[in-house]
N, C-alpha and C. Protein backbone atom coordinates (compact mmCIF):
# COMPACT_ATOMS: atom_id res chain seq x y z
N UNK A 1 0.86 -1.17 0.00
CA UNK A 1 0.00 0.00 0.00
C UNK A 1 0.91 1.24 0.00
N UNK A 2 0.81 1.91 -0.70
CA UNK A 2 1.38 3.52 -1.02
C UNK A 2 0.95 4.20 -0.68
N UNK A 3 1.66 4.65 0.62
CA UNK A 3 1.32 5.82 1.69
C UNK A 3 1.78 7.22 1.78
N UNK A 4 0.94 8.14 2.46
CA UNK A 4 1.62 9.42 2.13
C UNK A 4 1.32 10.53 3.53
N UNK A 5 2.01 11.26 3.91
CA UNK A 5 1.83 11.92 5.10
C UNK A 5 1.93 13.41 4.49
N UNK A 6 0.77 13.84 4.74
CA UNK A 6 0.40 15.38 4.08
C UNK A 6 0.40 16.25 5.47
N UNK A 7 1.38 17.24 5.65
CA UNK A 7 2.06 18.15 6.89
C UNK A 7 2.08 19.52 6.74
N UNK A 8 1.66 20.63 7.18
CA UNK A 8 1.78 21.73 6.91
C UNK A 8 2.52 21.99 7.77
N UNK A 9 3.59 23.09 7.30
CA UNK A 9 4.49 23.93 8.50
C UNK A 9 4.97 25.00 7.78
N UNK A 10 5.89 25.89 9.30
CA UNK A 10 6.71 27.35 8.35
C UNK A 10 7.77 26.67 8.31
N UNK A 11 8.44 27.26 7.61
CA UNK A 11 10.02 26.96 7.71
C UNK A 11 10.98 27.41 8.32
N UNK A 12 10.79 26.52 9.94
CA UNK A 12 11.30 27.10 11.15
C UNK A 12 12.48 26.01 11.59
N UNK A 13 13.01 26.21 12.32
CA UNK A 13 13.93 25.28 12.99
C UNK A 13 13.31 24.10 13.75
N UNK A 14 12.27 24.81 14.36
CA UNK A 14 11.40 23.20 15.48
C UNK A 14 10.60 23.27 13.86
N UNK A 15 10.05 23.67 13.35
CA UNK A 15 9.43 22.62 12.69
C UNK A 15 9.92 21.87 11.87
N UNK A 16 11.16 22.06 11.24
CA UNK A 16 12.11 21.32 10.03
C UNK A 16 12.49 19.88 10.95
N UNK A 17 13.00 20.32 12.71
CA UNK A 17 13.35 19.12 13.62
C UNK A 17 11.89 18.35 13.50
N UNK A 18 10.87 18.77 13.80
CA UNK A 18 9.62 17.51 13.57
C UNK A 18 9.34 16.95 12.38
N UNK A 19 9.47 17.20 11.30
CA UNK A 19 9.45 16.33 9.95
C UNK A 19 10.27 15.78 10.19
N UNK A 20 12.02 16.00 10.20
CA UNK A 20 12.90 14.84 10.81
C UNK A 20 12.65 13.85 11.83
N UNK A 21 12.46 14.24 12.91
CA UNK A 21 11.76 13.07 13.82
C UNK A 21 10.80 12.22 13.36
N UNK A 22 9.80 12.92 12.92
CA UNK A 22 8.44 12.01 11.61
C UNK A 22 9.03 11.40 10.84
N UNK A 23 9.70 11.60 9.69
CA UNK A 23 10.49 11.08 8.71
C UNK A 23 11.56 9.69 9.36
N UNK A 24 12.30 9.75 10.65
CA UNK A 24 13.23 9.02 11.37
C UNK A 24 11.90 7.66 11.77
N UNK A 25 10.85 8.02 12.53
CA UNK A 25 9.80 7.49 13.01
C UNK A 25 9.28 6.40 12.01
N UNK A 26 8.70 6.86 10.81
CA UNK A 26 8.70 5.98 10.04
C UNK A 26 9.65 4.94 9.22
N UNK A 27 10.93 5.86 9.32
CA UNK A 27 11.99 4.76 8.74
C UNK A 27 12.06 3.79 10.03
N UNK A 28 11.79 3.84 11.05
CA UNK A 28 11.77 2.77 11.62
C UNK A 28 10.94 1.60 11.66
N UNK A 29 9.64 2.66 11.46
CA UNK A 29 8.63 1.30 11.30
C UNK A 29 8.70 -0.05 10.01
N UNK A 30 9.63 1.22 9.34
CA UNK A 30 10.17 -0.04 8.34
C UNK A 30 8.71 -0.08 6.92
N UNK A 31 8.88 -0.69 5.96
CA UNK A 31 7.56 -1.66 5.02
C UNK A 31 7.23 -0.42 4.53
N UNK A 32 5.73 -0.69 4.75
CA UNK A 32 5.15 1.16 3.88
C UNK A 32 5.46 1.71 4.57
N UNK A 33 5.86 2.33 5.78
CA UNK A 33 5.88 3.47 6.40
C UNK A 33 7.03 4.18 5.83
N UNK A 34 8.05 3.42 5.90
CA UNK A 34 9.06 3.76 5.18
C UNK A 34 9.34 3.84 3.94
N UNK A 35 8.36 3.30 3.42
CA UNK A 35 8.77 3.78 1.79
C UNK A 35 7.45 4.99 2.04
N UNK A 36 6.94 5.14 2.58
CA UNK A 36 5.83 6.30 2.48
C UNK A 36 6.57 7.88 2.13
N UNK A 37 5.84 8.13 1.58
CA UNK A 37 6.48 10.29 0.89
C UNK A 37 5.68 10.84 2.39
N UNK A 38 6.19 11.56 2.72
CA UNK A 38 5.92 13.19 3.61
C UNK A 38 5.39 14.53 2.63
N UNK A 39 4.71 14.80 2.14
CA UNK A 39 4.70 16.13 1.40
C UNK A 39 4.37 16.96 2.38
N UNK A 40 5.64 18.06 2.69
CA UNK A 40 5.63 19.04 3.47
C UNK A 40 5.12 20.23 3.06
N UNK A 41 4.21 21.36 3.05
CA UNK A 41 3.30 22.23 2.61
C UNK A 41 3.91 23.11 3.75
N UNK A 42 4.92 23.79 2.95
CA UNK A 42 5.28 25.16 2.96
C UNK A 42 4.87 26.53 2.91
N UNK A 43 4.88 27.44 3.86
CA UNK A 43 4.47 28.62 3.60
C UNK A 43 5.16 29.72 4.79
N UNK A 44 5.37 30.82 3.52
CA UNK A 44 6.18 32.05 4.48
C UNK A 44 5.97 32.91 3.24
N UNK A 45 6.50 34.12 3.61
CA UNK A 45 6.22 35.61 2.77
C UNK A 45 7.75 34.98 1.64
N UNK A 46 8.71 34.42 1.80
CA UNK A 46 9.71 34.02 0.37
C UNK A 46 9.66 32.65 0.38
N UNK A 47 9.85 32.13 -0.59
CA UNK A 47 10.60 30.87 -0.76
C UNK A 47 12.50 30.64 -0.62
N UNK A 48 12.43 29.88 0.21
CA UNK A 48 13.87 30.01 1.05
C UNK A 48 14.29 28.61 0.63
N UNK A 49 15.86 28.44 0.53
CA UNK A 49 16.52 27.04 0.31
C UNK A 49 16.10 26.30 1.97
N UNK A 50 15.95 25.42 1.95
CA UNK A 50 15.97 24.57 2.78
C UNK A 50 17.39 23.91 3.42
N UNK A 51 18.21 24.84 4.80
CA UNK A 51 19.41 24.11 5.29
C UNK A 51 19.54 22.61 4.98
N UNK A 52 20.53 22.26 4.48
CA UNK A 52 21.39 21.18 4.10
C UNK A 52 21.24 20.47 5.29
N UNK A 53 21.59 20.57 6.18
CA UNK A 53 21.04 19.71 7.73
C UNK A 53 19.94 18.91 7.59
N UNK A 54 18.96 19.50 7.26
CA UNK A 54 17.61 19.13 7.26
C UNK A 54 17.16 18.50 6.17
N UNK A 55 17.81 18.73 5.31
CA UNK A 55 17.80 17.92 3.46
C UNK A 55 18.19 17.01 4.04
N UNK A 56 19.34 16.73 4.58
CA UNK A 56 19.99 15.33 4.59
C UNK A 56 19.44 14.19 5.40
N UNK A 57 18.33 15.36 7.03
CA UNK A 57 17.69 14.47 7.66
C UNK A 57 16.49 13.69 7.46
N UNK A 58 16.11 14.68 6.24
CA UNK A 58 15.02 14.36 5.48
C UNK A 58 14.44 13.42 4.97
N UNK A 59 15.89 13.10 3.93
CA UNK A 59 16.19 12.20 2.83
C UNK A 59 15.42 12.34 1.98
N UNK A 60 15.29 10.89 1.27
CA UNK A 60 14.52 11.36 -0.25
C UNK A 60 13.09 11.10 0.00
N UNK A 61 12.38 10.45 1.07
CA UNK A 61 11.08 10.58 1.28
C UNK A 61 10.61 11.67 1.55
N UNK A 62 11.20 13.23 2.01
CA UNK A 62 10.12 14.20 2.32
C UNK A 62 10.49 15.26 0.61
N UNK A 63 8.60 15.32 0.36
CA UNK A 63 8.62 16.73 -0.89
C UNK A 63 8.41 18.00 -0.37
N UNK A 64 9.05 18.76 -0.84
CA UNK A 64 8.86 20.25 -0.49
C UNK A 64 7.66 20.76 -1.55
N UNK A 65 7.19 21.21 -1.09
CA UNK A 65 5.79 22.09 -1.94
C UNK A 65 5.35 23.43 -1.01
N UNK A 66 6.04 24.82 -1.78
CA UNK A 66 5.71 25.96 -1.54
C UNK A 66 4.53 26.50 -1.67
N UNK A 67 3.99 26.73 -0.54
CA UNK A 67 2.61 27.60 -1.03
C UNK A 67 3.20 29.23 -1.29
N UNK A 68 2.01 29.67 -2.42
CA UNK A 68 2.16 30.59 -3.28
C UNK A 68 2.50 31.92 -2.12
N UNK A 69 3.69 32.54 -2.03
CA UNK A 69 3.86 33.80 -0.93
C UNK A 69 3.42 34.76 -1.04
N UNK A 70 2.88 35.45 -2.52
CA UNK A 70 1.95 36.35 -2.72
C UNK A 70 0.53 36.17 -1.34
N UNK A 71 0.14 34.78 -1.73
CA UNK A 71 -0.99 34.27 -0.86
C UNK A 71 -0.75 34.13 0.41
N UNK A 72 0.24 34.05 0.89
CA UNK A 72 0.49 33.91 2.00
C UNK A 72 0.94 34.97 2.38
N UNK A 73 1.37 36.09 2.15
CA UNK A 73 1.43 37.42 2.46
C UNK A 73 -0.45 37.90 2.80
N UNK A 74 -1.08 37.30 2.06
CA UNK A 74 -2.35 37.62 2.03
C UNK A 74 -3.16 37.11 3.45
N UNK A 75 -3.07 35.64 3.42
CA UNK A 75 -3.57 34.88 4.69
C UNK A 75 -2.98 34.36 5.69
N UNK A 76 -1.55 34.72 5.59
CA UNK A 76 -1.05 34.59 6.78
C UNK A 76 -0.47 32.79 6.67
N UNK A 77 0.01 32.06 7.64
CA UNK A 77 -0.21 30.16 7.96
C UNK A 77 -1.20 29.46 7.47
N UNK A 78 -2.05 30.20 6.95
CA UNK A 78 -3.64 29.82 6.16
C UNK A 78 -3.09 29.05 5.11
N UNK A 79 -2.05 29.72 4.46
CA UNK A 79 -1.49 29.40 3.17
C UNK A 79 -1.36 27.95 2.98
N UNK A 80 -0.22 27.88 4.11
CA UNK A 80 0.14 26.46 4.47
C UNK A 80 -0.58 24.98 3.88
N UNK A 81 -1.81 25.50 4.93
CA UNK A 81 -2.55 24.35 5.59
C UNK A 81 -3.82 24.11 4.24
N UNK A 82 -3.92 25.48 3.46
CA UNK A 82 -4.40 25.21 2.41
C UNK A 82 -3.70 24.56 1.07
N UNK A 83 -2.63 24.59 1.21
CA UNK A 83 -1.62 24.22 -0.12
C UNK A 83 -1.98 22.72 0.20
N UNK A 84 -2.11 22.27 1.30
CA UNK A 84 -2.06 20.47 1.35
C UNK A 84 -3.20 20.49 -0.03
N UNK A 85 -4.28 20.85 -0.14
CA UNK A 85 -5.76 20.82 -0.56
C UNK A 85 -5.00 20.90 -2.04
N UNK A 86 -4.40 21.53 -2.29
CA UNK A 86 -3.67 21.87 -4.37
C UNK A 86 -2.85 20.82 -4.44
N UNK A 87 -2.47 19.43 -3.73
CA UNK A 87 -1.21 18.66 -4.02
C UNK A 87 -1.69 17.47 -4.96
N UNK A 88 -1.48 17.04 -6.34
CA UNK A 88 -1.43 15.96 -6.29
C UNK A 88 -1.09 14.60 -5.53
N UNK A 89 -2.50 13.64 -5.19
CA UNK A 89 -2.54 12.85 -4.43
C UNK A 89 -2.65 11.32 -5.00
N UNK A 90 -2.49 11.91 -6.26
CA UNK A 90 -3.27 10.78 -7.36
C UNK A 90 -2.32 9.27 -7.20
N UNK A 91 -1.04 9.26 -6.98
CA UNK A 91 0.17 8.48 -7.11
C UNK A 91 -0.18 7.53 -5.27
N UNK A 92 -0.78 7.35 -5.01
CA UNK A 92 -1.09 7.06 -2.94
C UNK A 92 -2.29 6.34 -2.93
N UNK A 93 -2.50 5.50 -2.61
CA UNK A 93 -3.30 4.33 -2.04
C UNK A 93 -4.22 5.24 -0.76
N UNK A 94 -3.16 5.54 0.16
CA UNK A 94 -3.73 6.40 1.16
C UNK A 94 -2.95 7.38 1.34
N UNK A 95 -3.68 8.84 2.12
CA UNK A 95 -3.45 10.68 2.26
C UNK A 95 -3.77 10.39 3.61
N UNK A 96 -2.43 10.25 4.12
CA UNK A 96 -2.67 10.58 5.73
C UNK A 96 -2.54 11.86 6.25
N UNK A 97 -3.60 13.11 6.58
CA UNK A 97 -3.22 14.61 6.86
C UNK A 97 -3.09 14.29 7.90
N UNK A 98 -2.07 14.95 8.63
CA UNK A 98 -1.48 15.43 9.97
C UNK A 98 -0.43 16.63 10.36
N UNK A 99 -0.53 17.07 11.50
CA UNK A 99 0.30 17.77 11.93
C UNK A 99 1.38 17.64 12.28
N UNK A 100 2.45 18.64 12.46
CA UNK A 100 4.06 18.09 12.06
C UNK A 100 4.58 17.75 13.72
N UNK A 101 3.33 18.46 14.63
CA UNK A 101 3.96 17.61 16.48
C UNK A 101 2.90 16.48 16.44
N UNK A 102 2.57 15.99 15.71
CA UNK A 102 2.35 14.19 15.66
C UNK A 102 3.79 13.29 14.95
N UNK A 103 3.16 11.93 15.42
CA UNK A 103 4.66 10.83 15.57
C UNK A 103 3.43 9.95 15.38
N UNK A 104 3.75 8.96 14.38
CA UNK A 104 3.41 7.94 14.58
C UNK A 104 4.52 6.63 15.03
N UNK A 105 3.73 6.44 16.27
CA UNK A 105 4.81 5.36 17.03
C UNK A 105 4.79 3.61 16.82
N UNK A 106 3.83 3.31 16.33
CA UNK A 106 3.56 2.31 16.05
C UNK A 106 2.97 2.04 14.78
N UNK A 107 2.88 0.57 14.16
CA UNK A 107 2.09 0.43 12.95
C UNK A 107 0.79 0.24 13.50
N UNK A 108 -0.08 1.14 12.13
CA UNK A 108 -1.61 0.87 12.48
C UNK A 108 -2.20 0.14 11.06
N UNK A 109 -1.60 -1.09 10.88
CA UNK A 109 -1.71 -1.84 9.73
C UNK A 109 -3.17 -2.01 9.09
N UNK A 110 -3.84 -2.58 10.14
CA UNK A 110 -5.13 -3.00 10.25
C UNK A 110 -6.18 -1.79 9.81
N UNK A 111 -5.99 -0.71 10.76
CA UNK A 111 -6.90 0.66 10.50
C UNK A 111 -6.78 1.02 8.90
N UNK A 112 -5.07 1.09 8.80
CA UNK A 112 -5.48 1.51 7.23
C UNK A 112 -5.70 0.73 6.11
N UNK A 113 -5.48 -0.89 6.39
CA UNK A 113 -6.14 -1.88 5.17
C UNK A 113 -7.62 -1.72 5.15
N UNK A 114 -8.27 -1.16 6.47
CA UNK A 114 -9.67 -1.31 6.69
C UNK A 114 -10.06 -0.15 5.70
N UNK A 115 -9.39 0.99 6.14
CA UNK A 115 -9.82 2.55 5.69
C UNK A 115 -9.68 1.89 3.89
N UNK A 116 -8.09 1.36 3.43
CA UNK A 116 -8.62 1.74 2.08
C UNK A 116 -9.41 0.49 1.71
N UNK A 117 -9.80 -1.03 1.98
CA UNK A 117 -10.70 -1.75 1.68
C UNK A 117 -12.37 -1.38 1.65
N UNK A 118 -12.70 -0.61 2.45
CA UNK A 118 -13.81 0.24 2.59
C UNK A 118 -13.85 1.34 1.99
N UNK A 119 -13.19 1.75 0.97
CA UNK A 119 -13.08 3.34 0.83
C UNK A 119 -13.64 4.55 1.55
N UNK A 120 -12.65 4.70 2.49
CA UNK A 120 -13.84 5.35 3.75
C UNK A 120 -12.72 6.61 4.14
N UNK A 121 -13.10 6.87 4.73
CA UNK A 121 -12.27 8.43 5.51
C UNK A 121 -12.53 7.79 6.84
N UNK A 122 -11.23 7.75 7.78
CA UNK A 122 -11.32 7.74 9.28
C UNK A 122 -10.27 9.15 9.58
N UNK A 123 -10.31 9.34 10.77
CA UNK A 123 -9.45 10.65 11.94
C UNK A 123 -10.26 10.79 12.85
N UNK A 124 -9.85 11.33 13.45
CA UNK A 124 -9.87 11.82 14.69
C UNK A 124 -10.25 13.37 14.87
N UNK A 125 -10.92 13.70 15.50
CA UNK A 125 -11.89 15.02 15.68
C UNK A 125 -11.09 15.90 16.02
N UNK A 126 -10.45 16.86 14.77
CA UNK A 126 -9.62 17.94 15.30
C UNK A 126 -9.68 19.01 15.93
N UNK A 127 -9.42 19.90 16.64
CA UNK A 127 -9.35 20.88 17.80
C UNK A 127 -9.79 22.60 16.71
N UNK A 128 -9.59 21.82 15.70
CA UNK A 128 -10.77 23.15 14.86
C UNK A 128 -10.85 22.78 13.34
N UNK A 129 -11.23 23.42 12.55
CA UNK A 129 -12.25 22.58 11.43
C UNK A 129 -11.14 22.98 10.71
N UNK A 130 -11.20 22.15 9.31
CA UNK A 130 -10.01 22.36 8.66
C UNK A 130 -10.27 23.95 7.48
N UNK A 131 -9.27 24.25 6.87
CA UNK A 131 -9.26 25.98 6.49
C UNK A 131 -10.28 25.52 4.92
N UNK A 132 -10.93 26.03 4.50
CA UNK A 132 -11.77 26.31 3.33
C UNK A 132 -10.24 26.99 2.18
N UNK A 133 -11.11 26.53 0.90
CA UNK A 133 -10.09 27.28 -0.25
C UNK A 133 -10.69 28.54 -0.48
N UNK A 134 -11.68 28.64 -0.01
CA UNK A 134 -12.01 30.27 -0.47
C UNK A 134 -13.19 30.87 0.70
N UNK A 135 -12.77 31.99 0.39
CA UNK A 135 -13.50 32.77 1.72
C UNK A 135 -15.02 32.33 2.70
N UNK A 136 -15.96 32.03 1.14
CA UNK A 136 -17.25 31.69 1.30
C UNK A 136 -17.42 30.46 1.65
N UNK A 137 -16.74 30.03 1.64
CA UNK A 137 -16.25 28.13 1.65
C UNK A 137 -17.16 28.02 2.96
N UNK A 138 -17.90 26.98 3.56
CA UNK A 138 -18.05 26.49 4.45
C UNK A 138 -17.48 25.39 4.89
N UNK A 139 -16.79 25.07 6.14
CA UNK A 139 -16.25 23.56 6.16
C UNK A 139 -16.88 22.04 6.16
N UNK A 140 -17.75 22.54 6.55
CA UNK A 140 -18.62 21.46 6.38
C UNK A 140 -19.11 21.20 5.17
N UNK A 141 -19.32 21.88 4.51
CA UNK A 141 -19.66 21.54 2.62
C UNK A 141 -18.59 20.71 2.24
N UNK A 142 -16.88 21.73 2.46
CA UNK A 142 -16.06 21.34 2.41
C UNK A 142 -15.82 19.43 2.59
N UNK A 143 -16.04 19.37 3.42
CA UNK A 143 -15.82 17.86 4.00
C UNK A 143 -16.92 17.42 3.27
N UNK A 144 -18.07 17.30 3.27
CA UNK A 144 -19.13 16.51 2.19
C UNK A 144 -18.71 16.52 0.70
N UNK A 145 -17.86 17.88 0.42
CA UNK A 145 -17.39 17.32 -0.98
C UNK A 145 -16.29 16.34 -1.02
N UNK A 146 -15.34 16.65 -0.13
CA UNK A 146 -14.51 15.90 0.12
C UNK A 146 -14.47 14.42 0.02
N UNK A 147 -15.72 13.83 1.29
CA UNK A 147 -16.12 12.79 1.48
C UNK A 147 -16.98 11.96 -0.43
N UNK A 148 -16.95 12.88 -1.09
CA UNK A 148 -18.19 12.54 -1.97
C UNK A 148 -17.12 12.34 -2.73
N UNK A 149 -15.88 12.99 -3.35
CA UNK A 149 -14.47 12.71 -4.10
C UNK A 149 -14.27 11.52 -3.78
N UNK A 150 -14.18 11.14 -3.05
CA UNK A 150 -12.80 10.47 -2.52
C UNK A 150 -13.60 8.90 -1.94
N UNK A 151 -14.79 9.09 -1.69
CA UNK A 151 -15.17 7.69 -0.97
C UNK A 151 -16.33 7.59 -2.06
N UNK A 152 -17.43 8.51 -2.34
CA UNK A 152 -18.56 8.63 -3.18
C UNK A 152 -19.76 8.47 -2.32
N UNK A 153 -19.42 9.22 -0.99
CA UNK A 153 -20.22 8.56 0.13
C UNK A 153 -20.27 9.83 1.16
N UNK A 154 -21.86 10.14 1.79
CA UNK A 154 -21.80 11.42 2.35
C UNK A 154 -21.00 11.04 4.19
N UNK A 155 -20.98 12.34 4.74
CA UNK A 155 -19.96 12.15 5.83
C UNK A 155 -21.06 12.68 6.74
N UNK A 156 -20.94 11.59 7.97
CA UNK A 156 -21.82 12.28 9.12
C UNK A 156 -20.90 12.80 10.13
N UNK A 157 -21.67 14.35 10.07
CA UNK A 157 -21.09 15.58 10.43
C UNK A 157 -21.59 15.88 12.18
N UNK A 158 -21.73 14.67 12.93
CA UNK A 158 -22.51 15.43 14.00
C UNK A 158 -21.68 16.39 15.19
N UNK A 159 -20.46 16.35 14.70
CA UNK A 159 -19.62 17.41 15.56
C UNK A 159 -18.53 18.38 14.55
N UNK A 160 -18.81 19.00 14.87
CA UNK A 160 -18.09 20.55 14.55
C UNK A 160 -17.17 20.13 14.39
N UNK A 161 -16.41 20.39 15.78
CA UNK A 161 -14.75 19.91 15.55
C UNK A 161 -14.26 19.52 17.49
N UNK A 162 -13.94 19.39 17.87
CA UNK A 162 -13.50 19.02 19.11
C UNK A 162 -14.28 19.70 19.99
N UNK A 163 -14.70 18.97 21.30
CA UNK A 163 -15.46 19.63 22.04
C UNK A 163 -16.66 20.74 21.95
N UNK A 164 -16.74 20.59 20.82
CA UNK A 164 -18.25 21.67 20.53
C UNK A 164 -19.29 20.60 19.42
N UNK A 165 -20.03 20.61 20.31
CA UNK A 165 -21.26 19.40 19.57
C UNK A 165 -21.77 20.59 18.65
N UNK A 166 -22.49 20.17 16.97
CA UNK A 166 -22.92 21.20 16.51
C UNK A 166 -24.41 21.18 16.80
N UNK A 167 -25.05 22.66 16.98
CA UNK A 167 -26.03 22.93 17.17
C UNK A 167 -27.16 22.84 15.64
N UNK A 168 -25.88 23.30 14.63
CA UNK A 168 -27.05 22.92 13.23
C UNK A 168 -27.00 21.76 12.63
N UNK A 169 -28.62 21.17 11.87
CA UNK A 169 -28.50 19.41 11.32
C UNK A 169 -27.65 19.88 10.53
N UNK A 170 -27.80 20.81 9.56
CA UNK A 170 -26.90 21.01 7.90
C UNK A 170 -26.77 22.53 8.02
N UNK A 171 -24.92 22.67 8.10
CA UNK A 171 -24.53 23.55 7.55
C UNK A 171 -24.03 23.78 6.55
């Protein structure tokens, strides 16, 4: 199975050290994890070389993909977390999105033969809804189109995002 870990960050020192740690993490787990790509989703006001340190800790599993700095002059870290959403995904069995202070410590073999045998979307209820591509965007549409791409199957929405139950059936 051809795996892929989709990460937004700036291009900071702790965050270049957590893709390395991520990147180290999975070369341990060894099989797919380790042959799995990282596409790191970049964003800052320039596009900057990436220290040689961090290339090398990298290796050849993590891609760099700049979000546009015009745009990100515009929205700020928004940029980022929206560039995951423009990546070709087409080449991956499975699009694991996560954040760059997650580690996966163990194999979760089973969860993801299940996820792609079912064509299904699983995660975990994040601590706020993910960013829309455009202003009017709602996230929740968002995710029903999402869910409708990718599985062909609608998504039950009964929580917002972490700790806030939603008050509307359909937003």
């Amino acid at each position: 199975m051809r795996l892929c870990f989709s990460i937004p960050a700036s291009p900071t020192e702790g965050f270049f050290s957590q893709i390395a740690i991520f990147r180290l993490a999975l070369n341990k787990l060894g099989g797919n994890y380790q042959d799995a790509d990282i596409i790191l989703s970049l964003g800052d006001k320039i596009i900057t070389e990436i220290p040689k340190r961090w290339i090398h800790a990298f290796g050849s599993g993590v891609l760099i993909r700049w979000a546009d700095p015009d745009y990100y002059k515009e929205v700020g870290w928004n940029a980022q977390g929206e560039n995951r959403w423009k990546q070709n995904y087409n080449d991956y069995d499975l699009v694991i999105f996560c954040d760059a202070d997650t580690i996966l410590l163990k194999p979760v073999d089973e969860l993801l033969e299940n996820v792609h045998k079912h064509n299904s979307i699983a995660g975990a209820i994040a601590h706020y809804h993910p960013f829309p591509l455009h202003k009017n965007e709602k996230p929740d549409k968002l995710w029903r189109s999402l869910a409708q791409k990718f599985t062909q199957k609608d998504i039950n929405l009964n929580y917002t995002y972490a700790f806030l139950k939603s008050n509307k059936k359909d937003n």
